[in-house]
Structure formats: structure tokens, C-alpha cells
C-alpha atoms as a PDB file:
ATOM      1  CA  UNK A   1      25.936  -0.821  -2.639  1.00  0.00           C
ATOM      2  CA  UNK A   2      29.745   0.798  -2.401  1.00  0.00           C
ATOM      3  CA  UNK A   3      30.636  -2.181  -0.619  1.00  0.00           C
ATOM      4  CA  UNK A   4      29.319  -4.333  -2.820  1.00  0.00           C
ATOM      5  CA  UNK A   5      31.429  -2.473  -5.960  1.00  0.00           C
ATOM      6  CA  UNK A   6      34.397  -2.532  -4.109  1.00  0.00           C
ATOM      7  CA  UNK A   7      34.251  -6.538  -3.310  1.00  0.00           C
ATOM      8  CA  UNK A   8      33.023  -7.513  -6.941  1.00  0.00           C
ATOM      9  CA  UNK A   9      36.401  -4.959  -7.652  1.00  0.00           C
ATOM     10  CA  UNK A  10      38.711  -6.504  -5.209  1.00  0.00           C
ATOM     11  CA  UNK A  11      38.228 -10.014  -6.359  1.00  0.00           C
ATOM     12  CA  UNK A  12      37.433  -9.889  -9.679  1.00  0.00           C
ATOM     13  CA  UNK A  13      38.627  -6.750 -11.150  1.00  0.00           C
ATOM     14  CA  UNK A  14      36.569  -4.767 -13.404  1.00  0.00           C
ATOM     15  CA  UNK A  15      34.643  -7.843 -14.850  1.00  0.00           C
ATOM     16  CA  UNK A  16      33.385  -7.972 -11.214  1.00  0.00           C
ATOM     17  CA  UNK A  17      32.446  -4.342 -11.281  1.00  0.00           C
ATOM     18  CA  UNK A  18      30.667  -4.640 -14.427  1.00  0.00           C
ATOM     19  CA  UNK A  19      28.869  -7.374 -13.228  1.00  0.00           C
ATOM     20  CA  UNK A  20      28.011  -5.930  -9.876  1.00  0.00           C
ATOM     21  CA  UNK A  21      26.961  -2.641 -11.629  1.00  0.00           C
ATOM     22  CA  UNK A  22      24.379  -4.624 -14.243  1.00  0.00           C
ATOM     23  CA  UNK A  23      22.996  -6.764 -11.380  1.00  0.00           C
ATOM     24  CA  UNK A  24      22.627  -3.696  -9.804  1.00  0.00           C
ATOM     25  CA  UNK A  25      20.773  -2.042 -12.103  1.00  0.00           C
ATOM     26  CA  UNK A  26      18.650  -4.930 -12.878  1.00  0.00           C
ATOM     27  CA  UNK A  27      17.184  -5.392  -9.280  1.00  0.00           C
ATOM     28  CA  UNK A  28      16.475  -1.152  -9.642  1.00  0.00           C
ATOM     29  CA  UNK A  29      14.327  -1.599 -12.754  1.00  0.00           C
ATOM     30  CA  UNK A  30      12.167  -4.415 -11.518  1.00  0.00           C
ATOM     31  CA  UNK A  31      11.345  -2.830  -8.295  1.00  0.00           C
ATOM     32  CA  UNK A  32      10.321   0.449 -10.527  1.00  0.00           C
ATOM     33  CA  UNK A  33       8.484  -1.908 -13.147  1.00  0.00           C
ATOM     34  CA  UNK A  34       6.694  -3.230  -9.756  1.00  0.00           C
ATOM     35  CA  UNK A  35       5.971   0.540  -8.368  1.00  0.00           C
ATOM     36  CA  UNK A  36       4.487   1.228 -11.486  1.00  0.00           C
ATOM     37  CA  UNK A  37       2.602  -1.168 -12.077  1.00  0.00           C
ATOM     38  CA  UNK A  38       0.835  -0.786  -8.785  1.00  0.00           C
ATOM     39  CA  UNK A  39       1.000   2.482  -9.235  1.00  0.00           C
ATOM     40  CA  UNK A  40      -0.716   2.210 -12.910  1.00  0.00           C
ATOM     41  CA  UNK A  41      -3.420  -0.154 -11.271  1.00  0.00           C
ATOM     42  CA  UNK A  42      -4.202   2.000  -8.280  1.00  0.00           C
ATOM     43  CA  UNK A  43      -4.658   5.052 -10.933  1.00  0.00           C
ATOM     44  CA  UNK A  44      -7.428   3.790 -12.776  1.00  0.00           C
ATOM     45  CA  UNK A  45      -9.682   3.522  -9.279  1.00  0.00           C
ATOM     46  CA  UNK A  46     -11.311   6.168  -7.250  1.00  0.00           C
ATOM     47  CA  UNK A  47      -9.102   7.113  -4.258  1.00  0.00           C
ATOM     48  CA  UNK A  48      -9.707   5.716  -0.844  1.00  0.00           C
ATOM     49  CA  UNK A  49     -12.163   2.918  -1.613  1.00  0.00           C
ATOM     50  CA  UNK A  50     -11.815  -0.646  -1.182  1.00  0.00           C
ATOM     51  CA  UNK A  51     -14.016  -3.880  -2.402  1.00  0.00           C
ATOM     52  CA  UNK A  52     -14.194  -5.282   1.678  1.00  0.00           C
ATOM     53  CA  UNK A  53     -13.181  -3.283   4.513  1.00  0.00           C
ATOM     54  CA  UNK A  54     -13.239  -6.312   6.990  1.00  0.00           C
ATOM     55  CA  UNK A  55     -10.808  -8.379   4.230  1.00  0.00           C
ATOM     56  CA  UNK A  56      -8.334  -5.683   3.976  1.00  0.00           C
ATOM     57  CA  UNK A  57      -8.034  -5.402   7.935  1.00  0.00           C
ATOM     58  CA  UNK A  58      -7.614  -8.790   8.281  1.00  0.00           C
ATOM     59  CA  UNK A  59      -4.969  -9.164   5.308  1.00  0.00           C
ATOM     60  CA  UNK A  60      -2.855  -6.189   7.524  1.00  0.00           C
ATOM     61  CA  UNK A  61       0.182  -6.436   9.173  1.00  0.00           C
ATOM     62  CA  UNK A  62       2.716  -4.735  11.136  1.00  0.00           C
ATOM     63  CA  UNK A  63       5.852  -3.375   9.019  1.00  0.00           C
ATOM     64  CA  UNK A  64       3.744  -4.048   5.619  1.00  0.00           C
ATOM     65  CA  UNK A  65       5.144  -1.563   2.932  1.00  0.00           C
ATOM     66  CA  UNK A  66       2.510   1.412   1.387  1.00  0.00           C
ATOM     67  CA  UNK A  67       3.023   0.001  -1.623  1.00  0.00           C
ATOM     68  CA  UNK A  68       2.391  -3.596  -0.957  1.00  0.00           C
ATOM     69  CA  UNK A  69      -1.102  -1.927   1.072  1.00  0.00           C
ATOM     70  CA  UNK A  70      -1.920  -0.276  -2.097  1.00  0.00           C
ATOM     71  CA  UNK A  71      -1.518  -3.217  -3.987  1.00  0.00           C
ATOM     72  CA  UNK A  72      -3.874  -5.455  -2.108  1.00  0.00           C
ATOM     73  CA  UNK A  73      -6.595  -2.536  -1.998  1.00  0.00           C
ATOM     74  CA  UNK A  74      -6.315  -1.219  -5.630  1.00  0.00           C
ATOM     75  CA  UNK A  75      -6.620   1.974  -4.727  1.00  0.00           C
ATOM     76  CA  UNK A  76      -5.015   5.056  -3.144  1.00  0.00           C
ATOM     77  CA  UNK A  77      -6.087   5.635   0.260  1.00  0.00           C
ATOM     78  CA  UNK A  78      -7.528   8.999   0.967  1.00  0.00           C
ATOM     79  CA  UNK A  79      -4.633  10.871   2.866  1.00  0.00           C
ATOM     80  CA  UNK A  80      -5.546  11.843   6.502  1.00  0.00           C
ATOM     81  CA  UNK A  81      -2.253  13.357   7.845  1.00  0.00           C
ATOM     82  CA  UNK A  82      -1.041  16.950   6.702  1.00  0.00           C
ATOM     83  CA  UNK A  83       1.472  15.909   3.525  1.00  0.00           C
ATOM     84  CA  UNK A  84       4.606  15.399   4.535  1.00  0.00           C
ATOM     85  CA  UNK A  85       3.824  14.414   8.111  1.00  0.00           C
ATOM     86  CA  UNK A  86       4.781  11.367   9.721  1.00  0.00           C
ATOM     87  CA  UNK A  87       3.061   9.609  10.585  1.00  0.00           C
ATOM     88  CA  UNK A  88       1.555   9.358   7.584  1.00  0.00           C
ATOM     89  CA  UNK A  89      -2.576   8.307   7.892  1.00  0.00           C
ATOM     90  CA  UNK A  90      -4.747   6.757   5.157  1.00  0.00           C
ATOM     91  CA  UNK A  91      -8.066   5.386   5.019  1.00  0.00           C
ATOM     92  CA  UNK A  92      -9.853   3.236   2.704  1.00  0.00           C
ATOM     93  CA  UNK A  93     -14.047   2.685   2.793  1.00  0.00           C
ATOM     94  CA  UNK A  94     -15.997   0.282   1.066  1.00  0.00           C
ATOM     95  CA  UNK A  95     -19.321   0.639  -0.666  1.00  0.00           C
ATOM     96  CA  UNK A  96     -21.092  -0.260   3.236  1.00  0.00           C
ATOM     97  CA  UNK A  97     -19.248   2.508   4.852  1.00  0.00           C
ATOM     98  CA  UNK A  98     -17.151   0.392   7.066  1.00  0.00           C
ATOM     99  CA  UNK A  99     -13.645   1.783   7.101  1.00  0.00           C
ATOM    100  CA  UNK A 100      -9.911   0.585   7.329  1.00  0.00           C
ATOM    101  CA  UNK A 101      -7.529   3.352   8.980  1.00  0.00           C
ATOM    102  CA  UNK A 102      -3.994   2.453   8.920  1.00  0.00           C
ATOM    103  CA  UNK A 103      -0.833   4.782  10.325  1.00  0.00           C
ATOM    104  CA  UNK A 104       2.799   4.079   8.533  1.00  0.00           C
ATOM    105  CA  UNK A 105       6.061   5.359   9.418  1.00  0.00           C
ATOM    106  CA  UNK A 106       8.519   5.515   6.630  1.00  0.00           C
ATOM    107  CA  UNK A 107       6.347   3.987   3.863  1.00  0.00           C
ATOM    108  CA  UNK A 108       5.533   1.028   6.471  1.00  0.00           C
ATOM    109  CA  UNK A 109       2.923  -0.266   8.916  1.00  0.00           C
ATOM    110  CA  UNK A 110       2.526   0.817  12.343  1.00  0.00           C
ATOM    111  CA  UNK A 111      -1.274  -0.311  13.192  1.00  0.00           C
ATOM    112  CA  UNK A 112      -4.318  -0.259  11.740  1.00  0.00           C
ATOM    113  CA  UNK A 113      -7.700  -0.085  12.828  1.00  0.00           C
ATOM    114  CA  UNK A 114     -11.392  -0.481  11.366  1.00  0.00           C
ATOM    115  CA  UNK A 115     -14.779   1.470  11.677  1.00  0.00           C
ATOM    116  CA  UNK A 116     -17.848  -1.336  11.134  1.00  0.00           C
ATOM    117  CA  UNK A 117     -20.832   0.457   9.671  1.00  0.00           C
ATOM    118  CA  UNK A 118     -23.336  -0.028  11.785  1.00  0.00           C
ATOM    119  CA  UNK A 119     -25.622  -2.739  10.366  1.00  0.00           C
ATOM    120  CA  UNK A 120     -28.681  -1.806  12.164  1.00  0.00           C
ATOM    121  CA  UNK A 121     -29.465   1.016  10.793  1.00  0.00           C
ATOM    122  CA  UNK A 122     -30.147  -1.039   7.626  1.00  0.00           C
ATOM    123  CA  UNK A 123     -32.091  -2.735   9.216  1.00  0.00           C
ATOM    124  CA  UNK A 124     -34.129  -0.282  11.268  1.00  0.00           C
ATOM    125  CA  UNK A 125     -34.830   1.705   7.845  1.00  0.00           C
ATOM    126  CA  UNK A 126     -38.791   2.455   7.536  1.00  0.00           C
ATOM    127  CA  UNK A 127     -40.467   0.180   4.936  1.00  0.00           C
ATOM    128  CA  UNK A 128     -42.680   1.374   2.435  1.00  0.00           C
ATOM    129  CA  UNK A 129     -45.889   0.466   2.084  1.00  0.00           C
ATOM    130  CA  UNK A 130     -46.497  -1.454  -1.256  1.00  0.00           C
ATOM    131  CA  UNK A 131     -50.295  -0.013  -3.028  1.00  0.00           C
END
């Protein structure tokens, strides 16, 4: 950012600073109007759920921001790792029980991994007998 002062400076004067400053400025408030508005969308759901677990591991990959995870899943993931920790761990579920686990580093995307509900025991649950 200094560097880019002291060029717009340097060859334009303070018109360039000006205008390096506002563009500057500009590119901070959309990526806040962007944070919050995942943010604001993630808020209203309950934390650590997602519509398809299998979906959401497919759609992952490596070096993926948080916030760009929380966006796809609409939700907060449900916080593993001690706070503060990094690794940091998170896990979304959906309503089968199969479950998306996913490590970042830094606010991105190591790996990720899923737990598949077991669809047997569905399946293998008794019937009742109809009267």
C-alpha cells in the first residue's frame, strides 16, 4: 500500500495521492460490504449445518478462504479447534448426519474430509406392523 502512495506521489503529485488514497479506500469498503454480507447471511442460520454434505465436499478446495467456505454453506461451521488455535477446525452436518470437516491455516484451506452417514442403518430400521 506505502508503495503504492509513494508511486501515485512520485509521478503525479498529490492528485496521484488522492487518487491512490480513494481507490484505496474503495477496494476496503467492498471487501467489508462482502464480509458482511456473508457474514449477515450466515447469521440468520443455525451454526454448523449445511443443505448437502457430499455437495459442499465436492465444491472444496485447497487454499479456499473461510469466508468464501462460509459463503457456499450459509452457515457458520461449528468450531472444533480450541479458539485461537491454528489450525483452525470446523465442521458442518446436514440433516442425514453425514459431515464435512475442513482444517484452515490463516483463514484458508488446508484439506478437508467427509463422514457419510451410514445409509444402512435406515434401512435396517424395524418396520411396524400396520393393524
Amino acid at each position: 500500500m506505502a508503495l503504492v502512495m509513494w508511486g501515485a506521489w512520485r509521478q503525479y503529485g498529490g492528485m496521484g495521492l488522492l487518487l491512490a488514497f480513494s481507490m484505496l479506500a474503495f477496494w476496503m469498503t467492498i471487501q467489508f460490504s462482502q464480509m458482511m454480507r456473508v457474514l449477515k447471511q450466515a447469521a440468520g442460520k443455525p451454526k454448523g449445518t449445511v443443505a448437502h454434505a457430499l455437495k459442499l465436499h465436492v465444491k472444496l478446495k485447497p487454499g479456499q478462504r473461510l469466508t468464501q467456505v462460509i459463503g457456499m454453506t450459509g452457515s457458520l461451521g461449528e468450531m472444533l479447534s480450541e479458539p485461537d488455535a491454528q489450525p483452525e477446525v470446523f465442521r458442518w452436518t446436514d440433516p442425514a448426519g453425514s459431515a464435512v470437516t475442513a482444517r484452515f491455516l490463516d483463514g484458508r484451506l488446508l484439506d478437508h474430509t467427509i463422514r457419510r452417514a451410514d445409509a444402512d442403518e435406515a434401512t435396517q430400521a424395524p418396520a411396524t406392523p400396520t393393524p
